[in-house]
PDB file of N, CA and C in Angstrom:
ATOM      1  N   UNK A   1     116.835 197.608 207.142  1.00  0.00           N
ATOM      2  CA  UNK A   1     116.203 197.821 205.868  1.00  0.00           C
ATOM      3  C   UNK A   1     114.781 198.283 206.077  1.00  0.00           C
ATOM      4  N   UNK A   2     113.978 198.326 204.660  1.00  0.00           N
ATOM      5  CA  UNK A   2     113.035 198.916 205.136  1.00  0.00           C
ATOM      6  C   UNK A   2     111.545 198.043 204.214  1.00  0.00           C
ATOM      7  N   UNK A   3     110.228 198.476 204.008  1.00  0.00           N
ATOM      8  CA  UNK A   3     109.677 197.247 203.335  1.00  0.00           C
ATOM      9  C   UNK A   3     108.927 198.315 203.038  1.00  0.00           C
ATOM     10  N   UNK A   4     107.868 198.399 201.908  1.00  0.00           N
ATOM     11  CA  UNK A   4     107.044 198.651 201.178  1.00  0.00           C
ATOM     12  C   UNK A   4     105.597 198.041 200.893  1.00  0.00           C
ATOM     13  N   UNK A   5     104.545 197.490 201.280  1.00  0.00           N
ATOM     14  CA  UNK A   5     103.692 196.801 199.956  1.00  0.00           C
ATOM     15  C   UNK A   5     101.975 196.898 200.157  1.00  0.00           C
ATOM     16  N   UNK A   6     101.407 196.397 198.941  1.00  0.00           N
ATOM     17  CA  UNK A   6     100.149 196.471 199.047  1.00  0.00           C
ATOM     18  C   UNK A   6      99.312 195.189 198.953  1.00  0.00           C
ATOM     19  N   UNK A   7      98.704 194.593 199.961  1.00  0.00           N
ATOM     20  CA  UNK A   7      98.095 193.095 200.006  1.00  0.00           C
ATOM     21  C   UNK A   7      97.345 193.260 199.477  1.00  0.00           C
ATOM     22  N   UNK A   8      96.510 191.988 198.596  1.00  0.00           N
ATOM     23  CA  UNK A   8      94.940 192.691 198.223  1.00  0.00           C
ATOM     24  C   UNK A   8      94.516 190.866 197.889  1.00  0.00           C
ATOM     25  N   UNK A   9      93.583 190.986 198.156  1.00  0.00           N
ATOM     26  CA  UNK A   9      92.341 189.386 197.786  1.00  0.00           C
ATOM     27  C   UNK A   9      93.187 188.255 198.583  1.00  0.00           C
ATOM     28  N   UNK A  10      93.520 188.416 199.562  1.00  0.00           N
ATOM     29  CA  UNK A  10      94.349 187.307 200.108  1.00  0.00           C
ATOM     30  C   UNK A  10      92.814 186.583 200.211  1.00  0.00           C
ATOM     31  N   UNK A  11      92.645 184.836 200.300  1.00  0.00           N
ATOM     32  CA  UNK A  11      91.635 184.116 200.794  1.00  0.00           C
ATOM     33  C   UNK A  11      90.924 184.855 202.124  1.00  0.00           C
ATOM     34  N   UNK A  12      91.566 184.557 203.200  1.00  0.00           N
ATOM     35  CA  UNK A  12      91.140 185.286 204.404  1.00  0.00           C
ATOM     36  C   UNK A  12      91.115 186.498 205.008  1.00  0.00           C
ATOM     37  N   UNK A  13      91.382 187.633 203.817  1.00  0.00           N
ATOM     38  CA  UNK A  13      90.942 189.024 203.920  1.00  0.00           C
ATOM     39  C   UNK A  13      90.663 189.357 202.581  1.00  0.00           C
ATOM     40  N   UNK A  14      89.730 189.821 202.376  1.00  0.00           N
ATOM     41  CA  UNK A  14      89.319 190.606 201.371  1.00  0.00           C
ATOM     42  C   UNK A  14      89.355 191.896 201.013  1.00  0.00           C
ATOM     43  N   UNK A  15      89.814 192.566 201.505  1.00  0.00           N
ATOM     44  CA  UNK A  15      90.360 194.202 201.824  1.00  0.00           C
ATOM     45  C   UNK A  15      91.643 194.377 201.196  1.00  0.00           C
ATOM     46  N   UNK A  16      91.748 195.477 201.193  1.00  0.00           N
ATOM     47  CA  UNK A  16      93.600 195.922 200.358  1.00  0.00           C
ATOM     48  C   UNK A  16      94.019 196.763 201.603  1.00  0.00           C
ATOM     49  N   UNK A  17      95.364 196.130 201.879  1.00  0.00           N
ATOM     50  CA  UNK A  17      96.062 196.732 202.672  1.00  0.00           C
ATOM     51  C   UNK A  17      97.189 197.261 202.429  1.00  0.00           C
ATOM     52  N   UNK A  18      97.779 198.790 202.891  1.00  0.00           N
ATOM     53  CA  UNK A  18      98.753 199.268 202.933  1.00  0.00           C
ATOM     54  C   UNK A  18      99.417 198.741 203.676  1.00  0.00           C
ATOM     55  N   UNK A  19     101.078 198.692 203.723  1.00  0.00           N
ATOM     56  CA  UNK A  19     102.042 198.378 204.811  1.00  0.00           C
ATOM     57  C   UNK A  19     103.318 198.942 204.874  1.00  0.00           C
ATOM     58  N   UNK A  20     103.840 199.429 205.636  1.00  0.00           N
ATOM     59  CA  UNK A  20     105.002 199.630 205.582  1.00  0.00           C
ATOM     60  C   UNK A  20     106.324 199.806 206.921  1.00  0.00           C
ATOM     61  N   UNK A  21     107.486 199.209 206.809  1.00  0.00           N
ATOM     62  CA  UNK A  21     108.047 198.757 208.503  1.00  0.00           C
ATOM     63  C   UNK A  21     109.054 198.962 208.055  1.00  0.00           C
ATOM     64  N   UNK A  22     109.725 198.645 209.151  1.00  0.00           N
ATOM     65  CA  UNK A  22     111.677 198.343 209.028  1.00  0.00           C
ATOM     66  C   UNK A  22     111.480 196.812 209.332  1.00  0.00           C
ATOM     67  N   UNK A  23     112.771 196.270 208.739  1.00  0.00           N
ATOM     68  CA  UNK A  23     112.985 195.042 208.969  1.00  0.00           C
ATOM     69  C   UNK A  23     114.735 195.164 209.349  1.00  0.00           C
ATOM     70  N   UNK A  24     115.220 193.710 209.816  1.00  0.00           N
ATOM     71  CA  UNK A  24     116.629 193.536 210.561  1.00  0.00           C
ATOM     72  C   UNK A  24     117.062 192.062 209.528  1.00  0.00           C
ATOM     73  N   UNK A  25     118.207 192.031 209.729  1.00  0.00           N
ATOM     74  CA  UNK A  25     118.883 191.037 208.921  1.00  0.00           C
ATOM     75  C   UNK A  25     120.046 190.056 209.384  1.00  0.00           C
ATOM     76  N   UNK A  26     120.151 189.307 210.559  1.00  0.00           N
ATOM     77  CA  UNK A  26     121.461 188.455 211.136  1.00  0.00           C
ATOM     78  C   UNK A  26     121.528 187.395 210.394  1.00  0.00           C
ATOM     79  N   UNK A  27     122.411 187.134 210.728  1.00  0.00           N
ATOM     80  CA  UNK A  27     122.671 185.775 210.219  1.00  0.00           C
ATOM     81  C   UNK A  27     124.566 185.046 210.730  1.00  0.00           C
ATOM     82  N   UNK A  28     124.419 183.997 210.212  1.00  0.00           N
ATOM     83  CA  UNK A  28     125.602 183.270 210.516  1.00  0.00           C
ATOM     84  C   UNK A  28     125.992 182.237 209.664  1.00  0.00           C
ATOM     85  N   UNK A  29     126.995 181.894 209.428  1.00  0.00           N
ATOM     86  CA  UNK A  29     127.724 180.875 208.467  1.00  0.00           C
ATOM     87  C   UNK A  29     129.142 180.017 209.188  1.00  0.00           C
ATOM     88  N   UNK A  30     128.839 179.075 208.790  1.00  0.00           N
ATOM     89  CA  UNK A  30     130.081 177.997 208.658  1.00  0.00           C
ATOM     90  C   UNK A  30     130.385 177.269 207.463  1.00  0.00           C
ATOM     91  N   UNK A  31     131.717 177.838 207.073  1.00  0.00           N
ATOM     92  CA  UNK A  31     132.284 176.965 206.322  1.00  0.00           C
ATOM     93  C   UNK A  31     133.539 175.797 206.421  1.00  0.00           C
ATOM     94  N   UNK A  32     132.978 174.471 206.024  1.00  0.00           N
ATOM     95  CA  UNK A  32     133.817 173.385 206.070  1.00  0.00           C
ATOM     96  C   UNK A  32     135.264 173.233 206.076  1.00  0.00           C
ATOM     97  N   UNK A  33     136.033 173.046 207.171  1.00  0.00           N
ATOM     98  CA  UNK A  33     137.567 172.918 206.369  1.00  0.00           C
ATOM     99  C   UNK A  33     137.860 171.903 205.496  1.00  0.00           C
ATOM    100  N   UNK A  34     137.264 170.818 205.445  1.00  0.00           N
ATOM    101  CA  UNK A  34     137.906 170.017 204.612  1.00  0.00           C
ATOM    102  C   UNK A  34     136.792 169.353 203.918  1.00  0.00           C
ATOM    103  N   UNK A  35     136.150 170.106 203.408  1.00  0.00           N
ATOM    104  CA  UNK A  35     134.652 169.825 202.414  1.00  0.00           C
ATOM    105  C   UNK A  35     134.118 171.310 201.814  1.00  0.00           C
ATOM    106  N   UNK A  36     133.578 171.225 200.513  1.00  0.00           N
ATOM    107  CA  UNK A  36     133.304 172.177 199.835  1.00  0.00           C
ATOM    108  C   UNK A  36     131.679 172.642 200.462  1.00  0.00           C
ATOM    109  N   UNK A  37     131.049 173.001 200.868  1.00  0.00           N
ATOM    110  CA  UNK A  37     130.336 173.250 202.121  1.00  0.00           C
ATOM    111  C   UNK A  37     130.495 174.377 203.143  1.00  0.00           C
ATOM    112  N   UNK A  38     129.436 175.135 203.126  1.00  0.00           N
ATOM    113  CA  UNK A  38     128.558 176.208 203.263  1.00  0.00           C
ATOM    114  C   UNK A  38     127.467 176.135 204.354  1.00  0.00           C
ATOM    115  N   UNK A  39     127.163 175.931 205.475  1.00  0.00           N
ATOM    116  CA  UNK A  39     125.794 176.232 205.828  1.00  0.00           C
ATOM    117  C   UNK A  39     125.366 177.455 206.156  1.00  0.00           C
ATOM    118  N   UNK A  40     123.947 178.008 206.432  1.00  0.00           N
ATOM    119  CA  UNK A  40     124.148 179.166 206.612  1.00  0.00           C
ATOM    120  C   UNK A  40     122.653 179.299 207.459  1.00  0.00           C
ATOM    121  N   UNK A  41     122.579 180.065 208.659  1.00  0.00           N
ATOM    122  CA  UNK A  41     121.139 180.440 209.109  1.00  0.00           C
ATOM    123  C   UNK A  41     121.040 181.954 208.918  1.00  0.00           C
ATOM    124  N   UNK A  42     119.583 182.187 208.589  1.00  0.00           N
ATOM    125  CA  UNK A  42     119.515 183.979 208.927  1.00  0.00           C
ATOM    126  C   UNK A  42     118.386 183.695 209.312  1.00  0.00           C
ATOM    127  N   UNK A  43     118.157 185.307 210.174  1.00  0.00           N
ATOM    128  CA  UNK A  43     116.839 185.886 210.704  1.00  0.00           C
ATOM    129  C   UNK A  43     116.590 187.378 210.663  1.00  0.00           C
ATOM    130  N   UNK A  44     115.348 187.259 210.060  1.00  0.00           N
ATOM    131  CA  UNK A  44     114.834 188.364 209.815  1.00  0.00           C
ATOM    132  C   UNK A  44     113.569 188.974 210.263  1.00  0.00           C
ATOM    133  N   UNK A  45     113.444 189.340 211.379  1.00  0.00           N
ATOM    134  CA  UNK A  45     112.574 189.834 211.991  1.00  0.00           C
ATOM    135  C   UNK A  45     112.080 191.246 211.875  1.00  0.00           C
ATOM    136  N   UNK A  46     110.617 191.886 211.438  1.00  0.00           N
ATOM    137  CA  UNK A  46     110.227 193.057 210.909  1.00  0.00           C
ATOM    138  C   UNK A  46     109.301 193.448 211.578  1.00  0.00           C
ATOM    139  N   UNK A  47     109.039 194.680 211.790  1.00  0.00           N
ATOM    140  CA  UNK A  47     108.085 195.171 212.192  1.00  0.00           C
ATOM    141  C   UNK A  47     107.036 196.503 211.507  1.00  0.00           C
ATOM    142  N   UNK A  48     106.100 196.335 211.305  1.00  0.00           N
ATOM    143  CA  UNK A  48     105.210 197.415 210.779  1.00  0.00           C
ATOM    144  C   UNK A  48     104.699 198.338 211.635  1.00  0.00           C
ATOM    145  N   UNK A  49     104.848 199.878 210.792  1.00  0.00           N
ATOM    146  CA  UNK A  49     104.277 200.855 211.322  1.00  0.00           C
ATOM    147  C   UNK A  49     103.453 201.392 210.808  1.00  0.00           C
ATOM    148  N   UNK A  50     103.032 200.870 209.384  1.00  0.00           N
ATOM    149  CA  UNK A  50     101.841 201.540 209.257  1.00  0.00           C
ATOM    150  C   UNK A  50     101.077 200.101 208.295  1.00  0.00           C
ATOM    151  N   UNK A  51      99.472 200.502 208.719  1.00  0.00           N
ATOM    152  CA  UNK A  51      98.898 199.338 208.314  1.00  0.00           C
ATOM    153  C   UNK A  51      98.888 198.002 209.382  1.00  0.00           C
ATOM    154  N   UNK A  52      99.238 196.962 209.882  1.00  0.00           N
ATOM    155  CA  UNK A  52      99.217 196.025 210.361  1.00  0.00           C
ATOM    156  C   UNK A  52     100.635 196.276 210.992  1.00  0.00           C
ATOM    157  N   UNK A  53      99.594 196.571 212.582  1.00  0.00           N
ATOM    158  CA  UNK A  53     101.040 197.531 213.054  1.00  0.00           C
ATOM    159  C   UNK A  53     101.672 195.775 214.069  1.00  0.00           C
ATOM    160  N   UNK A  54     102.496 195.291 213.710  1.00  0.00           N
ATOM    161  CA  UNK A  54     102.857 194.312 214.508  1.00  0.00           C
ATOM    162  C   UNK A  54     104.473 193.972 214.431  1.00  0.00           C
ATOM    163  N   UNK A  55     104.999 193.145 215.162  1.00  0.00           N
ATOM    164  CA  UNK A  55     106.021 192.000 214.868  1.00  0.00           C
ATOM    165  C   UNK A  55     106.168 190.901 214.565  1.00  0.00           C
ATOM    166  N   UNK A  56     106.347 191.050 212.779  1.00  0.00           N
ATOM    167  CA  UNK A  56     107.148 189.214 212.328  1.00  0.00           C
ATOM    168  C   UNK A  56     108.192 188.712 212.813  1.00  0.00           C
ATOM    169  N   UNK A  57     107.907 187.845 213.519  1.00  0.00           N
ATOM    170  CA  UNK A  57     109.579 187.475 213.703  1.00  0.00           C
ATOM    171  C   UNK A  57     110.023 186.017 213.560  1.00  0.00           C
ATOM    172  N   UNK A  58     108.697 185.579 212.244  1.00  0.00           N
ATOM    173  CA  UNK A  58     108.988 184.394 212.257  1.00  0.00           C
ATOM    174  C   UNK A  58     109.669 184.004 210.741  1.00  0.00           C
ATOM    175  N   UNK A  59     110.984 185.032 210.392  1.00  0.00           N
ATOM    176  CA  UNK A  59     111.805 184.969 208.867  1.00  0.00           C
ATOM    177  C   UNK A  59     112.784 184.214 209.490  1.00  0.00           C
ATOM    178  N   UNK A  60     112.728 183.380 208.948  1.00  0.00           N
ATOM    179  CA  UNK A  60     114.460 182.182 209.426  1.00  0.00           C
ATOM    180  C   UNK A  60     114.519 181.762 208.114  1.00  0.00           C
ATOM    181  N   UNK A  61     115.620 181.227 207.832  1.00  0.00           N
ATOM    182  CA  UNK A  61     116.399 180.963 205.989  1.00  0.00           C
ATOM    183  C   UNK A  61     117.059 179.664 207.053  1.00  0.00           C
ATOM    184  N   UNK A  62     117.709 179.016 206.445  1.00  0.00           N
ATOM    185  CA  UNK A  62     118.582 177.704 206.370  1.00  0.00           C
ATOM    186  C   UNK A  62     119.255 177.972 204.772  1.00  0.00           C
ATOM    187  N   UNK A  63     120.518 177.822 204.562  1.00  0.00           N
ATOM    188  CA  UNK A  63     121.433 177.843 203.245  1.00  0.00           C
ATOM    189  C   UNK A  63     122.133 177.215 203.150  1.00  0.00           C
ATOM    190  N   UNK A  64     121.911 176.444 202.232  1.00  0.00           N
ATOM    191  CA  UNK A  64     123.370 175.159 202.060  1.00  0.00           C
ATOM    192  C   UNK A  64     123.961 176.128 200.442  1.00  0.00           C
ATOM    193  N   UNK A  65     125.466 175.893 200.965  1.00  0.00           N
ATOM    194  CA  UNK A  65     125.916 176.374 199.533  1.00  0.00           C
ATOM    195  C   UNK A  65     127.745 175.585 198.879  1.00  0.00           C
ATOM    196  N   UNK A  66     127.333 175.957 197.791  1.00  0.00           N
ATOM    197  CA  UNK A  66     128.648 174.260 197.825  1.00  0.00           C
ATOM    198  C   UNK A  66     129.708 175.564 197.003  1.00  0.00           C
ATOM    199  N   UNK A  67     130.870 175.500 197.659  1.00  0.00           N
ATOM    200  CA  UNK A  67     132.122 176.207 197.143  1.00  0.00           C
ATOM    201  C   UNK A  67     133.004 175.657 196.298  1.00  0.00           C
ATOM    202  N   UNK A  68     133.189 176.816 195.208  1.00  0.00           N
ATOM    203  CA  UNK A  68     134.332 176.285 194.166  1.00  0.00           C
ATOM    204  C   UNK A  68     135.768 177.072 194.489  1.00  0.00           C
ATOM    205  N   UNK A  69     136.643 175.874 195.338  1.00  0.00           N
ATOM    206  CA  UNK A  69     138.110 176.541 195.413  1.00  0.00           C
ATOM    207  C   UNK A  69     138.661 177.026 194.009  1.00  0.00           C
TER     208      UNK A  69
END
């Protein structure tokens, strides 16, 4: 995927910043056999190429999700 945005008055910068990167999307799931139950991890790690040229790679999710048979 890809990202878009414009920072501006954060506390610890005062400047407006352009940004823009690709980002990635994994993830994994288990569901319960004998419980209505869902867990789920993802990671999403991005990188910018313009503006704050770096690597995030600190997007992790945790998902609990409860299923209706």
């Amino acid at each position: 995927g890809a990202h878009v945005g414009i920072f501006d008055n954060y506390k610890w910068d005062k400047s407006k910043t352009a940004m823009a990167g690709i980002d990635a999307l994994i993830g994994i799931e288990y569901t319960f056999p004998t419980a209505p139950f869902t867990l789920g991890l993802d990671y999403k790690p991005a990188f910018n190429f313009i503006g704050d040229n770096r690597i995030w790679a600190d997007g992790v999710g945790l998902s609990f999700k409860f299923n209706i048979r």
